[in-house]
C-alpha atoms as a PDB file:
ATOM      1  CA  UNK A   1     186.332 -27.635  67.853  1.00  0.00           C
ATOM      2  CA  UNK A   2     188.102 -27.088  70.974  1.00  0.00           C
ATOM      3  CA  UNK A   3     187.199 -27.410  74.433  1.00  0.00           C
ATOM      4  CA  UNK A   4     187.057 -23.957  75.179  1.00  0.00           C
ATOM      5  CA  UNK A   5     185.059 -23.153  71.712  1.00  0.00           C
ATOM      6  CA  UNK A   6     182.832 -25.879  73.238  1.00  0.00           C
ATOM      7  CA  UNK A   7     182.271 -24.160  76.334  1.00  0.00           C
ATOM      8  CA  UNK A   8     181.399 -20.752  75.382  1.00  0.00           C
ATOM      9  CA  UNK A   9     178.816 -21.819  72.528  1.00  0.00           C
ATOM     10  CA  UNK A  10     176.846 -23.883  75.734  1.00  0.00           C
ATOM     11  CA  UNK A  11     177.246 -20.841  77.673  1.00  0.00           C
ATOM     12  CA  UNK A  12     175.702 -18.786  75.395  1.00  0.00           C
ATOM     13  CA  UNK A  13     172.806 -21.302  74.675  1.00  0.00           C
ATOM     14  CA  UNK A  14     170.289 -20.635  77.308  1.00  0.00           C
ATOM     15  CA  UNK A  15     169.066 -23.629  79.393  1.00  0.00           C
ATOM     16  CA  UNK A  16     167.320 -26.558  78.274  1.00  0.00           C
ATOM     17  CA  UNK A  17     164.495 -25.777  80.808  1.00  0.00           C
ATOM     18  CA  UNK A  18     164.022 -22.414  80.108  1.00  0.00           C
ATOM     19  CA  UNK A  19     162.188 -20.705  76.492  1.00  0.00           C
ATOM     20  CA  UNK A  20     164.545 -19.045  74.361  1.00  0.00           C
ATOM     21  CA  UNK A  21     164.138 -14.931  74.836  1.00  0.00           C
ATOM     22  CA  UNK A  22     162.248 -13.128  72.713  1.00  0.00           C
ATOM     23  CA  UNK A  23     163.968 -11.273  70.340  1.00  0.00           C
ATOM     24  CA  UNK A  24     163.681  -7.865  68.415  1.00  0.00           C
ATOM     25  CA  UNK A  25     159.576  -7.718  67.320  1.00  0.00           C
ATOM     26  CA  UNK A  26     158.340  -9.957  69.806  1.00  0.00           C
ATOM     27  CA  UNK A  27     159.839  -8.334  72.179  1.00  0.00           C
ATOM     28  CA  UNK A  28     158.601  -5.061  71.130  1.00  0.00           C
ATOM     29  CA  UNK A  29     155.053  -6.523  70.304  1.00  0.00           C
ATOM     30  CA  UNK A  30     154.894  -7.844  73.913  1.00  0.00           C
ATOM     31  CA  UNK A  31     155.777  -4.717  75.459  1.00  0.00           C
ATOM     32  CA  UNK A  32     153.155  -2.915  72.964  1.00  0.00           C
ATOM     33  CA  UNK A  33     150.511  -5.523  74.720  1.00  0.00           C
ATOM     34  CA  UNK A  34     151.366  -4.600  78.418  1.00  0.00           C
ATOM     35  CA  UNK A  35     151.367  -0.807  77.402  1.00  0.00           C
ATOM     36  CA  UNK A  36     147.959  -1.459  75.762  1.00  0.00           C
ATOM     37  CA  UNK A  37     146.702  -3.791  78.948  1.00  0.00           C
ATOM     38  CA  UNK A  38     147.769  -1.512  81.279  1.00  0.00           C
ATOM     39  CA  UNK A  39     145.966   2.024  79.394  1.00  0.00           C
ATOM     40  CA  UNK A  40     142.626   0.015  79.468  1.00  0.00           C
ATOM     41  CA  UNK A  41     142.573  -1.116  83.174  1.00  0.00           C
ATOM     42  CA  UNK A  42     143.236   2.570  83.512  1.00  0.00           C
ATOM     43  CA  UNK A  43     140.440   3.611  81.205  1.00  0.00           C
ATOM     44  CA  UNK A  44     138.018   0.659  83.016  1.00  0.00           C
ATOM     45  CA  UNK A  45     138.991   2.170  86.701  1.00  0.00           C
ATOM     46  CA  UNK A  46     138.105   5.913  85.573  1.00  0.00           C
ATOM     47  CA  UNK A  47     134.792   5.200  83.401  1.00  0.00           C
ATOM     48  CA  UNK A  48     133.991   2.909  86.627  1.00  0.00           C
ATOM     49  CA  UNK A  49     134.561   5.748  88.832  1.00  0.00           C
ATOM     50  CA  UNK A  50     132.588   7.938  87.059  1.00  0.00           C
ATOM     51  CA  UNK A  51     129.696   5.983  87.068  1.00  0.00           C
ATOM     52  CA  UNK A  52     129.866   4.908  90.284  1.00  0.00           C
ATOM     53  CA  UNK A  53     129.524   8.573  90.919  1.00  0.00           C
ATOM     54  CA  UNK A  54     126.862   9.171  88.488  1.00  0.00           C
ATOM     55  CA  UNK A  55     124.776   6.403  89.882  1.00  0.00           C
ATOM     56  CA  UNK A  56     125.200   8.138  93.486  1.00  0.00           C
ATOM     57  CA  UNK A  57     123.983  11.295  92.224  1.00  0.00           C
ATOM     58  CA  UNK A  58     121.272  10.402  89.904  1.00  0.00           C
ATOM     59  CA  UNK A  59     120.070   7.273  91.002  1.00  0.00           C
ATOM     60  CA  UNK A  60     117.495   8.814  93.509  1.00  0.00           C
ATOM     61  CA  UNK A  61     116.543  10.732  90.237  1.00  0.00           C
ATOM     62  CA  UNK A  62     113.139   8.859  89.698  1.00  0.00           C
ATOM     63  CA  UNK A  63     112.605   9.091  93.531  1.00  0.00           C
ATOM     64  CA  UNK A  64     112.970  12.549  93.523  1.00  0.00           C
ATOM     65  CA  UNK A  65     110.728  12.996  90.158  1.00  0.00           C
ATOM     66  CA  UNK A  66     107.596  11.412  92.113  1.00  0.00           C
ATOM     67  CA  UNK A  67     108.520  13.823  95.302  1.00  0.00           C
ATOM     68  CA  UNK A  68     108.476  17.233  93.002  1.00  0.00           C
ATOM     69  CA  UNK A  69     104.554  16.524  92.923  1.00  0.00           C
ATOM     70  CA  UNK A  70     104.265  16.401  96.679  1.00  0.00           C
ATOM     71  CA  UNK A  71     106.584  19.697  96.826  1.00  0.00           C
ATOM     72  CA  UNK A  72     103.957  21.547  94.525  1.00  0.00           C
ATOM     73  CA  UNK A  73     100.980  20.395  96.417  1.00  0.00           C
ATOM     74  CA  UNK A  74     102.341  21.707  99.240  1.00  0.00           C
ATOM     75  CA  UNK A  75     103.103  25.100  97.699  1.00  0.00           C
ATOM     76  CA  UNK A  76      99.462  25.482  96.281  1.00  0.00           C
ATOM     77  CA  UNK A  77      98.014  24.846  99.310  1.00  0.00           C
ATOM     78  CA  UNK A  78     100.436  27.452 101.017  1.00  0.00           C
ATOM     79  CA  UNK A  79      99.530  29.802  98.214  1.00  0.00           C
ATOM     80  CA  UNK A  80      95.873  29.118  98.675  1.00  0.00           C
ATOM     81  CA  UNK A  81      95.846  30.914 101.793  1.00  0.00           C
ATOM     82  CA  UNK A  82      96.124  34.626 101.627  1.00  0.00           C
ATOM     83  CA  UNK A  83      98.267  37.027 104.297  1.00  0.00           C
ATOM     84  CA  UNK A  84      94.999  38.523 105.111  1.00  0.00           C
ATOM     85  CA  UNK A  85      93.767  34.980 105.949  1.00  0.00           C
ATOM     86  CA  UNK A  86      96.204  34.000 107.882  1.00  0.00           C
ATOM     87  CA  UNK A  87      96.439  36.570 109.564  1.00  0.00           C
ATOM     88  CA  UNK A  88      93.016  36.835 110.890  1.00  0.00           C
ATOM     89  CA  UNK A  89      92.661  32.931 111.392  1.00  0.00           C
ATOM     90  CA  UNK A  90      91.957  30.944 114.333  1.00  0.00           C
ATOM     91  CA  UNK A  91      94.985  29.243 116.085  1.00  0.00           C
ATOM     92  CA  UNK A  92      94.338  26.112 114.536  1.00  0.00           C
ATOM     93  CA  UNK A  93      94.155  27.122 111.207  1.00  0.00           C
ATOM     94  CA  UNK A  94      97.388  29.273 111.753  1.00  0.00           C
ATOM     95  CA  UNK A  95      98.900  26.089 113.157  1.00  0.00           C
ATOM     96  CA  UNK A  96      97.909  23.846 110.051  1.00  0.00           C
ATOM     97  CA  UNK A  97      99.049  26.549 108.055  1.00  0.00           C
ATOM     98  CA  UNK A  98     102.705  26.791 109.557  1.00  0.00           C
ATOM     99  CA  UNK A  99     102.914  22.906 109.690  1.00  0.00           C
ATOM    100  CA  UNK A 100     102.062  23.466 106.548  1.00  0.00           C
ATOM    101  CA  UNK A 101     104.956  25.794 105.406  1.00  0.00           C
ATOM    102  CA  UNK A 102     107.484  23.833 108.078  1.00  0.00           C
ATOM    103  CA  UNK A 103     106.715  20.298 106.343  1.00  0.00           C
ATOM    104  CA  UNK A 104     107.153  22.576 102.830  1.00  0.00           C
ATOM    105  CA  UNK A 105     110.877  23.430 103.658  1.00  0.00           C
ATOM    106  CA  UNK A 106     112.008  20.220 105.225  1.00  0.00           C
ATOM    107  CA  UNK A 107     110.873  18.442 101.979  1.00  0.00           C
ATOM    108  CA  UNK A 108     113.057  21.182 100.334  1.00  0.00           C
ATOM    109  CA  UNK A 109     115.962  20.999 102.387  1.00  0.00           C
ATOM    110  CA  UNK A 110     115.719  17.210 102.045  1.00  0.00           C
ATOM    111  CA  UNK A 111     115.664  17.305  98.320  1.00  0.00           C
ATOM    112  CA  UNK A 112     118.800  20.029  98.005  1.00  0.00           C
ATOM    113  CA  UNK A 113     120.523  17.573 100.486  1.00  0.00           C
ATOM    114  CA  UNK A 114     120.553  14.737  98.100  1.00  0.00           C
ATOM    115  CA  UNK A 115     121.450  17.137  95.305  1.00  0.00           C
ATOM    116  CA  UNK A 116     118.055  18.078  93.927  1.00  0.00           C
ATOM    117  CA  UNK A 117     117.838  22.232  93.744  1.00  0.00           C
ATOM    118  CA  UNK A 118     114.848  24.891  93.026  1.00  0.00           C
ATOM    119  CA  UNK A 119     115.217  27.062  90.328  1.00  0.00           C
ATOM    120  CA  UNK A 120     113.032  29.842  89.790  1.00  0.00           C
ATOM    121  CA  UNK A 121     113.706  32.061  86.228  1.00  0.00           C
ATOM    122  CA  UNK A 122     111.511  34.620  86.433  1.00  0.00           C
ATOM    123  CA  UNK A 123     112.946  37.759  84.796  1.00  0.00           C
ATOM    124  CA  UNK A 124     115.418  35.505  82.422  1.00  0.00           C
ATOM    125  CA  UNK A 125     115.655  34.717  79.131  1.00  0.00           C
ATOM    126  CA  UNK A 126     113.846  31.697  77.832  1.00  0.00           C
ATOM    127  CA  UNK A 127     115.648  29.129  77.209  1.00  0.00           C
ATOM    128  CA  UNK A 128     114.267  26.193  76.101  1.00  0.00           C
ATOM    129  CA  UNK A 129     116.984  23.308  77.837  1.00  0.00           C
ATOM    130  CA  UNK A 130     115.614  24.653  81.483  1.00  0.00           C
ATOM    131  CA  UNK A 131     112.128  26.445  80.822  1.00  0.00           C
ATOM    132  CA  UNK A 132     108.631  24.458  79.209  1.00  0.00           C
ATOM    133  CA  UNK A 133     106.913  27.665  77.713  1.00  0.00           C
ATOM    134  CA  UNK A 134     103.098  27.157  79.047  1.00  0.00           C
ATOM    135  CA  UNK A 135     101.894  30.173  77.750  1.00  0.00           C
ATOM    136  CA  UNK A 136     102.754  33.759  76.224  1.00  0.00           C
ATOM    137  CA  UNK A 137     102.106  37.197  78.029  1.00  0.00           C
ATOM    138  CA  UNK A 138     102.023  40.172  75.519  1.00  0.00           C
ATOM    139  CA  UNK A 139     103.732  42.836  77.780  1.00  0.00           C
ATOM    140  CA  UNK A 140     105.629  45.832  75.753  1.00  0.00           C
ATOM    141  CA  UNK A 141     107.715  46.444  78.231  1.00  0.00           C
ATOM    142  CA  UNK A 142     109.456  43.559  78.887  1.00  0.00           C
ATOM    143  CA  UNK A 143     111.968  42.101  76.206  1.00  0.00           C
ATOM    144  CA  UNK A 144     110.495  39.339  73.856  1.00  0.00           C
ATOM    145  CA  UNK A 145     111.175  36.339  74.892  1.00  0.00           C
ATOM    146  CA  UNK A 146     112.303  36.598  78.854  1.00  0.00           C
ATOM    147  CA  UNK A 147     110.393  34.451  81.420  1.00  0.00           C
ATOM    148  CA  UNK A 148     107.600  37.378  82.663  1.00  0.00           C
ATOM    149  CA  UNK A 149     105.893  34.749  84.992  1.00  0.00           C
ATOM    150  CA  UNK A 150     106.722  31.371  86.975  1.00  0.00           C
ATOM    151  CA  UNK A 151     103.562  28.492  86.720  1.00  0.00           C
ATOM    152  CA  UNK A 152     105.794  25.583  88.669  1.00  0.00           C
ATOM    153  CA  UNK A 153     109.588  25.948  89.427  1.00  0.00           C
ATOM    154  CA  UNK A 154     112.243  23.936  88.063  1.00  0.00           C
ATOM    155  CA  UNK A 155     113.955  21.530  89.686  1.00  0.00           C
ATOM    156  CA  UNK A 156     118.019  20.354  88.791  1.00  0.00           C
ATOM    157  CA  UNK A 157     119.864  17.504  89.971  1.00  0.00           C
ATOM    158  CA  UNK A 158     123.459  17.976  89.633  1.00  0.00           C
ATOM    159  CA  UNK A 159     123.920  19.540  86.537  1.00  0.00           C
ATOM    160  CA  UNK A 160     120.983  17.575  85.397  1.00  0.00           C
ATOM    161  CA  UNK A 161     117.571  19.075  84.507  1.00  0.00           C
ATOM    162  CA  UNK A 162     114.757  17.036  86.429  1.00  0.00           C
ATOM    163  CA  UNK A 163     112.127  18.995  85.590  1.00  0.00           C
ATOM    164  CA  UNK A 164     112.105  22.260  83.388  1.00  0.00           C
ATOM    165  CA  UNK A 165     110.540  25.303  85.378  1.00  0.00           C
ATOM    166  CA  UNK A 166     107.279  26.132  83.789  1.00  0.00           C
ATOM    167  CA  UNK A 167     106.582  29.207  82.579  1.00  0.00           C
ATOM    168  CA  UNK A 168     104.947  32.520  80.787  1.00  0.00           C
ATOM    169  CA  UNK A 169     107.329  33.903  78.460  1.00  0.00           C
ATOM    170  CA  UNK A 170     106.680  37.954  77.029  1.00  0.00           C
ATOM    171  CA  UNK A 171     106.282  38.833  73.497  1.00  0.00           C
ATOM    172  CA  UNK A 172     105.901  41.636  72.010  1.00  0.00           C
ATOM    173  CA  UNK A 173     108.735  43.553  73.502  1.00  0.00           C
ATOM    174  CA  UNK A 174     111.611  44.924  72.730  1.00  0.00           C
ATOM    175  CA  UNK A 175     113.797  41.999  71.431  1.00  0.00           C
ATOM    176  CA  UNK A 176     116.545  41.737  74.093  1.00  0.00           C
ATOM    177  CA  UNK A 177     120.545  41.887  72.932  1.00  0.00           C
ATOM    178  CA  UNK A 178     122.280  38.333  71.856  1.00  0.00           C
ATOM    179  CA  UNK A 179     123.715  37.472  75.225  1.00  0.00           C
ATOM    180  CA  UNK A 180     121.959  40.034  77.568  1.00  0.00           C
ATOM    181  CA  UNK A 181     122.149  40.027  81.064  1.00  0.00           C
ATOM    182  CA  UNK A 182     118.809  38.232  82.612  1.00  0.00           C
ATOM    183  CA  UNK A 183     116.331  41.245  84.210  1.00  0.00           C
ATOM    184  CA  UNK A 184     116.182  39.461  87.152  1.00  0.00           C
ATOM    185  CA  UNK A 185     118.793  36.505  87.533  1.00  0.00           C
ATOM    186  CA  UNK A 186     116.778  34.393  90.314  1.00  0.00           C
ATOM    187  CA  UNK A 187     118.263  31.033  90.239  1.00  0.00           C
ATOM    188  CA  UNK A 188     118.148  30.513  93.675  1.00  0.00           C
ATOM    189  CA  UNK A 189     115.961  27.953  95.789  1.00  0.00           C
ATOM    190  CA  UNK A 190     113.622  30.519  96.943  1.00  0.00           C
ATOM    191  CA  UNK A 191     109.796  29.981  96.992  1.00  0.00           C
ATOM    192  CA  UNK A 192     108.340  32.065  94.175  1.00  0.00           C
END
């Protein structure tokens, strides 16, 4: 062996202090690891951000379950008291009553600002992942099956049902067309 043969074979051997490189499958294997490291940090950040956002939304869920009864008190008491009544009441009463009613919609606005809404159906179609049939209403002029009377609203939270809107559903009507338009679509957060 010559000097110079000598010199190129330590060249090419790599350092006493240093590990030998991977070759060919480890190589590959490794880089298979850091792909497979690296998609489930990924996959650990997003299902962390979602339910750090789920846990925003619904976590006031139970809070706002025990509110819904103090909403509905309110709203019977309001609906205890006729127009005529109020109308020809004292100024006290008519006070308590519109403390009443003002306390009623702060509540309200209060819930929809923490993502809790009021959903009233009457008019649409029953369906039974938003309504809790209470009772039926024979009416032949209304199509089987569509919400003919409200008992207690519903209430949503996000996309979440909190509490299904209670209600009087028709029968003996005309049955209404697969995928009919609602008679009345009144999803918004009014009072009745």
């Amino acid at each position: 062996m010559t000097d110079q043969t000598a010199r190129t074979e330590d060249a090419a051997a790599p350092p006493a202090n240093q590990p030998a490189a991977p070759q060919g499958d480890a190589a590959a294997d490794l880089k298979d690891r850091l792909l497979r490291t690296l998609a489930e940090m990924e996959n650990l950040r997003k299902r962390t951000e979602r339910e750090v956002t789920d846990a925003r939304l619904y976590g006031a869920a139970s809070f706002a379950l025990d509110i819904l009864a103090v909403a509905d008190n309110m709203r019977r008491a309001l609906d205890a008291v006729s127009p005529e009544l109020r109308a020809n009441a004292e100024a006290g009463v008519k006070a308590l009553v519109d403390g009443v009613d003002l306390t009623e919609r702060e509540l309200l606005k209060a819930l929809e600002k923490n993502g809790v809404r009021r959903f009233t159906p009457r008019g649409e179609k029953f369906d039974p992942n938003f309504h809790q049939a209470m009772y039926e209403v024979p009416d032949p002029t209304v199509p089987a099956g569509s919400v003919v009377e409200v008992v207690a609203p519903g209430y949503m939270i996000g996309e979440r049902v909190l509490r299904p809107a209670m209600v009087g559903v028709s029968k003996g009507g005309p049955k209404s067309a697969p995928g009919a338009r609602p008679v009345n679509d009144n999803t918004g957060s009014d009072g009745s």
